[in-house]
C-alpha atoms as a PDB file:
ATOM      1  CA  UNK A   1      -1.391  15.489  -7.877  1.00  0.00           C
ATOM      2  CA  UNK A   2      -0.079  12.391  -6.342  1.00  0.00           C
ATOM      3  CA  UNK A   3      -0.522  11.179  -2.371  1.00  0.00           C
ATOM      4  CA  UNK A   4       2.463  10.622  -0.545  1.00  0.00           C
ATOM      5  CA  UNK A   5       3.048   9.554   3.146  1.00  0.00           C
ATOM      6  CA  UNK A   6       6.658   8.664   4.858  1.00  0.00           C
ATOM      7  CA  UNK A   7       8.016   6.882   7.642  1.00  0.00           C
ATOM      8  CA  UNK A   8      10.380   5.446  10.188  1.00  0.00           C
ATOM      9  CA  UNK A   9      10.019   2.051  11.481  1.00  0.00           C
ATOM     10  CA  UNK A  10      12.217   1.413  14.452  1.00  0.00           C
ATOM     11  CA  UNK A  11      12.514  -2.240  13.191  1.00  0.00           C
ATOM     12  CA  UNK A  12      15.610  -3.877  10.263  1.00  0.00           C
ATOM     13  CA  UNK A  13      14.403  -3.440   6.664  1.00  0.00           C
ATOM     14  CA  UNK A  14      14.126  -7.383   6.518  1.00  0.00           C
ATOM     15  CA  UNK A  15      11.888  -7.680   8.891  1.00  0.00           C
ATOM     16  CA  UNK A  16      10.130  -4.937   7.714  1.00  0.00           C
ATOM     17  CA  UNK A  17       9.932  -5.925   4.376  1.00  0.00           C
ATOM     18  CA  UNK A  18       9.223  -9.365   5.120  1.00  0.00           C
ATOM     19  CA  UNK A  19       5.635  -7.447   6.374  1.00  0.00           C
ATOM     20  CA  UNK A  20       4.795  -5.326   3.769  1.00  0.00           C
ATOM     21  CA  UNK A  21       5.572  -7.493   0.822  1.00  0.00           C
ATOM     22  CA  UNK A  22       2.726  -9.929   1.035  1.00  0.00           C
ATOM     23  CA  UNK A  23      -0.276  -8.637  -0.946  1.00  0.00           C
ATOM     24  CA  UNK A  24      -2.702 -11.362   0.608  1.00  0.00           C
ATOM     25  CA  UNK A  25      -1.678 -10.763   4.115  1.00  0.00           C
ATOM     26  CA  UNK A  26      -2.124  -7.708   6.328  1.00  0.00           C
ATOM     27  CA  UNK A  27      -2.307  -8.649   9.346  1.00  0.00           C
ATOM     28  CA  UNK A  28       0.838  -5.833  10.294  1.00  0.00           C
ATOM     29  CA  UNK A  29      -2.052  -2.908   9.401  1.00  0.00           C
ATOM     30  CA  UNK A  30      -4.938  -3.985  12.462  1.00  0.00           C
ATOM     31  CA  UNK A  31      -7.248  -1.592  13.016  1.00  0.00           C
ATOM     32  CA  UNK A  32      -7.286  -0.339   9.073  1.00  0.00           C
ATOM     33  CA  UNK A  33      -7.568  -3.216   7.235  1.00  0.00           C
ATOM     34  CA  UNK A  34     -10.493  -5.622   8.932  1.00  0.00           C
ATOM     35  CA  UNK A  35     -10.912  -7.987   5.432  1.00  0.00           C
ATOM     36  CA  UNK A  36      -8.806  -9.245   2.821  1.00  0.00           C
ATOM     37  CA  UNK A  37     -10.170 -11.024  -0.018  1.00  0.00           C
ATOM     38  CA  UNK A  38      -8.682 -13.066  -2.250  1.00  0.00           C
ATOM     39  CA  UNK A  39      -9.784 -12.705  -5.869  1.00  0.00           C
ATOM     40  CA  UNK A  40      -8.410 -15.307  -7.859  1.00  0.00           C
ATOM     41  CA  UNK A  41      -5.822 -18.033  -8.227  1.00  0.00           C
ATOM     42  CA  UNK A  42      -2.836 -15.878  -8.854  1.00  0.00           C
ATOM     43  CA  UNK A  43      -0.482 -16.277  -5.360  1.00  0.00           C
ATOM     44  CA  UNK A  44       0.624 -13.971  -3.079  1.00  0.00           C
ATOM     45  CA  UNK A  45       3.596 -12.005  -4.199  1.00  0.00           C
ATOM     46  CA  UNK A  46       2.942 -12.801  -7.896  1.00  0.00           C
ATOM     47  CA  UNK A  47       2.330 -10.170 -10.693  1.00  0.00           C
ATOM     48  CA  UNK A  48      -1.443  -9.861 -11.313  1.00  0.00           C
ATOM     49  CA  UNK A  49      -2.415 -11.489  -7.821  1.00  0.00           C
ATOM     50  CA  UNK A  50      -5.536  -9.551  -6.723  1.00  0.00           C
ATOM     51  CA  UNK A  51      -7.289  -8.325  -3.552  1.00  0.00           C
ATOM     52  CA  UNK A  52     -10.614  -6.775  -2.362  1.00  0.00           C
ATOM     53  CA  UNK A  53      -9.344  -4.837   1.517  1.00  0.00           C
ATOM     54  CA  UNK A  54     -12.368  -4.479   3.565  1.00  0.00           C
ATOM     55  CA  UNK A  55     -15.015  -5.265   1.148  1.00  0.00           C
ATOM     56  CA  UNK A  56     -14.465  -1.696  -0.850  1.00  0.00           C
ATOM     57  CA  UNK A  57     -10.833  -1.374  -2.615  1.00  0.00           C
ATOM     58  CA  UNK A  58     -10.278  -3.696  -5.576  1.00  0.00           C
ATOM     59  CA  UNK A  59      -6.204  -4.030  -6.329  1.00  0.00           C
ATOM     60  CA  UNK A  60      -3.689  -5.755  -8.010  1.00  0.00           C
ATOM     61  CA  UNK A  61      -0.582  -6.223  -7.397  1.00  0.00           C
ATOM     62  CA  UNK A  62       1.815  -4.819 -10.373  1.00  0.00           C
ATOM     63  CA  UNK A  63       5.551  -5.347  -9.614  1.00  0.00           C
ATOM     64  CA  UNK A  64       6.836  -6.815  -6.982  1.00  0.00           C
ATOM     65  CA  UNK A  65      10.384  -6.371  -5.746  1.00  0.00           C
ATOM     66  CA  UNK A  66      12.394  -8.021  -3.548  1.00  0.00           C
ATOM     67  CA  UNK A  67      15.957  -6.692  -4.092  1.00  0.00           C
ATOM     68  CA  UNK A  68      14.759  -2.784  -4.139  1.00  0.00           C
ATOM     69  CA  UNK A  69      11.978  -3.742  -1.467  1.00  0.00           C
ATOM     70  CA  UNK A  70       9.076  -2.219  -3.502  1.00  0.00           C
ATOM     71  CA  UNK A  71       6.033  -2.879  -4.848  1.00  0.00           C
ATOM     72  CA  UNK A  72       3.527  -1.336  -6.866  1.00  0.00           C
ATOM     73  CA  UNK A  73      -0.450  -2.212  -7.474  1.00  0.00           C
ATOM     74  CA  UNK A  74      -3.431  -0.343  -8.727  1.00  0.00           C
ATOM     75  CA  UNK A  75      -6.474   0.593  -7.608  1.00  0.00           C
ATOM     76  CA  UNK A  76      -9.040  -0.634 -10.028  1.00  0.00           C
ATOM     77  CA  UNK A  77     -12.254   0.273  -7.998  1.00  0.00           C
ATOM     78  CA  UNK A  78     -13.042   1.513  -5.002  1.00  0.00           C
ATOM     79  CA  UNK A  79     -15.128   3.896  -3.021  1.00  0.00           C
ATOM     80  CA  UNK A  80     -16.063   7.727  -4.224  1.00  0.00           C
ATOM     81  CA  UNK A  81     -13.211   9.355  -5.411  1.00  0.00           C
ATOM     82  CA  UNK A  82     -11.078   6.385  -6.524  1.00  0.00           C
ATOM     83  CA  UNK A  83     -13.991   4.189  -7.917  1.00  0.00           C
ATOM     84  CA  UNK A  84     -13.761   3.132 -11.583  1.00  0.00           C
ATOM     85  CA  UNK A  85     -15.495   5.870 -13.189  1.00  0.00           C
ATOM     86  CA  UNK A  86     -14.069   8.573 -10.940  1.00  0.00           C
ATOM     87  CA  UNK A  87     -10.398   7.529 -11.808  1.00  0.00           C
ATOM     88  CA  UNK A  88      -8.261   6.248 -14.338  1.00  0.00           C
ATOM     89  CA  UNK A  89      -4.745   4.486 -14.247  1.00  0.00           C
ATOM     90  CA  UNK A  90      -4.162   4.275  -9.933  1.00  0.00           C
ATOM     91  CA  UNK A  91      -0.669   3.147  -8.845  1.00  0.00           C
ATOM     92  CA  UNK A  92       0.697   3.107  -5.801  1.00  0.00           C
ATOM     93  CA  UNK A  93       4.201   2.343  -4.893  1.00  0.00           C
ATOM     94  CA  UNK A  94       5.554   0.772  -1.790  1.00  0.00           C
ATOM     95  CA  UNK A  95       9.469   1.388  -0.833  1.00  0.00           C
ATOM     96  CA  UNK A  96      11.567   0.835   2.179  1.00  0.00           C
ATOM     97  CA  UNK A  97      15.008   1.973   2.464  1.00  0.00           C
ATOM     98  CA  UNK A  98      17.499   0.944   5.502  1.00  0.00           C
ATOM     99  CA  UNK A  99      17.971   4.088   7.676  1.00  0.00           C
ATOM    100  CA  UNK A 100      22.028   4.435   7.986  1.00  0.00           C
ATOM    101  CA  UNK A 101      21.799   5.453  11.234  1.00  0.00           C
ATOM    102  CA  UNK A 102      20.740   2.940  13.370  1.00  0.00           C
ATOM    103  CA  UNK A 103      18.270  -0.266  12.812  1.00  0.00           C
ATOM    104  CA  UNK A 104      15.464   1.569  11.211  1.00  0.00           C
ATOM    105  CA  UNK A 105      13.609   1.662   7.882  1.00  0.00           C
ATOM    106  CA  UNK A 106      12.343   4.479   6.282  1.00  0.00           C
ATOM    107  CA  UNK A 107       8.942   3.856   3.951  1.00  0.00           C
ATOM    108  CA  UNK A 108       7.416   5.675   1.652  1.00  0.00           C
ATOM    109  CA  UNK A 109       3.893   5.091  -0.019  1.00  0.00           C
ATOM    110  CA  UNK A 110       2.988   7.203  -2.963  1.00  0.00           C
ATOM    111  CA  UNK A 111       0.452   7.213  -5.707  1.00  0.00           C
ATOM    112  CA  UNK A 112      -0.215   8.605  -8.509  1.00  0.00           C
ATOM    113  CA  UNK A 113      -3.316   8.442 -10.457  1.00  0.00           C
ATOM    114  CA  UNK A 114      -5.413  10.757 -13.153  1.00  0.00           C
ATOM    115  CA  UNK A 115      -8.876  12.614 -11.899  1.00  0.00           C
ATOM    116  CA  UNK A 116     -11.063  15.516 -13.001  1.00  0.00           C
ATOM    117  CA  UNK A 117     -11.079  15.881  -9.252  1.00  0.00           C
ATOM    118  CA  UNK A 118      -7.315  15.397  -7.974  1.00  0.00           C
ATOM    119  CA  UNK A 119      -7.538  17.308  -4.729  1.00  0.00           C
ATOM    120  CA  UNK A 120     -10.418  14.810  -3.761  1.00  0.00           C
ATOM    121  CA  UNK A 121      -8.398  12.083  -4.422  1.00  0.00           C
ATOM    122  CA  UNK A 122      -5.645  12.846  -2.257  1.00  0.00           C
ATOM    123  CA  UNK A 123      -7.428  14.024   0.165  1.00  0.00           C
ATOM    124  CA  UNK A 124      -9.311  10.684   0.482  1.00  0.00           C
ATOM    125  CA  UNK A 125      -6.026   8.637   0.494  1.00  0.00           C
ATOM    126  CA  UNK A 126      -3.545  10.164   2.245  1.00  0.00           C
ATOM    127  CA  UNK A 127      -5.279   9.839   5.619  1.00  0.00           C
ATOM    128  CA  UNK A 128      -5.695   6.222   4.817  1.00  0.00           C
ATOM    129  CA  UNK A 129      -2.324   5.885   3.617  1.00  0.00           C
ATOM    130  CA  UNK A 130      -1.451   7.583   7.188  1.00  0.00           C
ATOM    131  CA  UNK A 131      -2.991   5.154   8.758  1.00  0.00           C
ATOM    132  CA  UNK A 132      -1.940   2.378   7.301  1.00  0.00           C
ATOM    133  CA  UNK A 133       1.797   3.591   7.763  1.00  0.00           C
ATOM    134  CA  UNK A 134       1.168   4.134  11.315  1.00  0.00           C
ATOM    135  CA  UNK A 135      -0.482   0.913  12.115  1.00  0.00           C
ATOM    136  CA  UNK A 136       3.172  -0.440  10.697  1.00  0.00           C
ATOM    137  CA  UNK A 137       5.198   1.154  13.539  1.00  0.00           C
ATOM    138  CA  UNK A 138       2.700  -0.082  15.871  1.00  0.00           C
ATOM    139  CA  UNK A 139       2.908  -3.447  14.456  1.00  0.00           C
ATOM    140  CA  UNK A 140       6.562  -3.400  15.359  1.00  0.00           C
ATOM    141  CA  UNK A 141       6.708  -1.201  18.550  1.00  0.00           C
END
């Protein structure tokens, strides 16, 4: 049962992009994400550079790109439902598309992951996932 969350950014998918690509830096999501935590010496927007978001989600980032405007990371601990031993193989996936009609972008943030308890999983991320997608319009309202 995956999580997924959509939607429309009344900004260009450049700029938009531009935001959401940077694994180290989240300053567009305020008010969700209060720490970001380097782990490591992989850089930002490198394959297998790592992050710890307010001192409970552990990621990495997976793919990254720039010519599709998607990226994907895992989850490899975290709080209740999504810590270690509560879930295996966590992906999420990024994507931003140019809305046609006008000087928009449409995103979408899914995940999809493996659980003995799938409902609790979702219903954990999605309002976080909300959140964070919402705190990305603000960012460019």
């Amino acid at each position: 049962m995956p999580c997924y969350n959509s939607t429309v950014v009344n900004a260009n998918l450049d700029d938009v992009w531009e935001a959401l690509r940077s694994f180290h830096d989240l300053g567009w999501a305020s008010g969700v994400i209060t720490q970001v935590d380097v782990v490591g010496d992989v850089p930002d927007g490198e394959v297998g550079a790592r992050r710890i978001l307010n001192d409970a989600f552990h990621e990495t980032l997976r793919s990254l790109d720039d010519a599709n405007h998607e990226f994907t990371y895992s989850i490899d601990d975290g709080p209740g439902p999504v810590a270690r031993d509560a879930v295996n193989n966590y992906v999420g996936q990024v994507r931003a598309f140019s809305v046609t009609d006008g000087d928009a972008t449409f995103v979408e943030w899914i995940s999809d992951y493996e659980s003995a308890d799938p409902g609790a999983v979702q219903e954990f991320c999605d309002p976080i996932y909300h959140a964070l997608l919402q705190a990305l319009k603000a960012h460019f309202a």
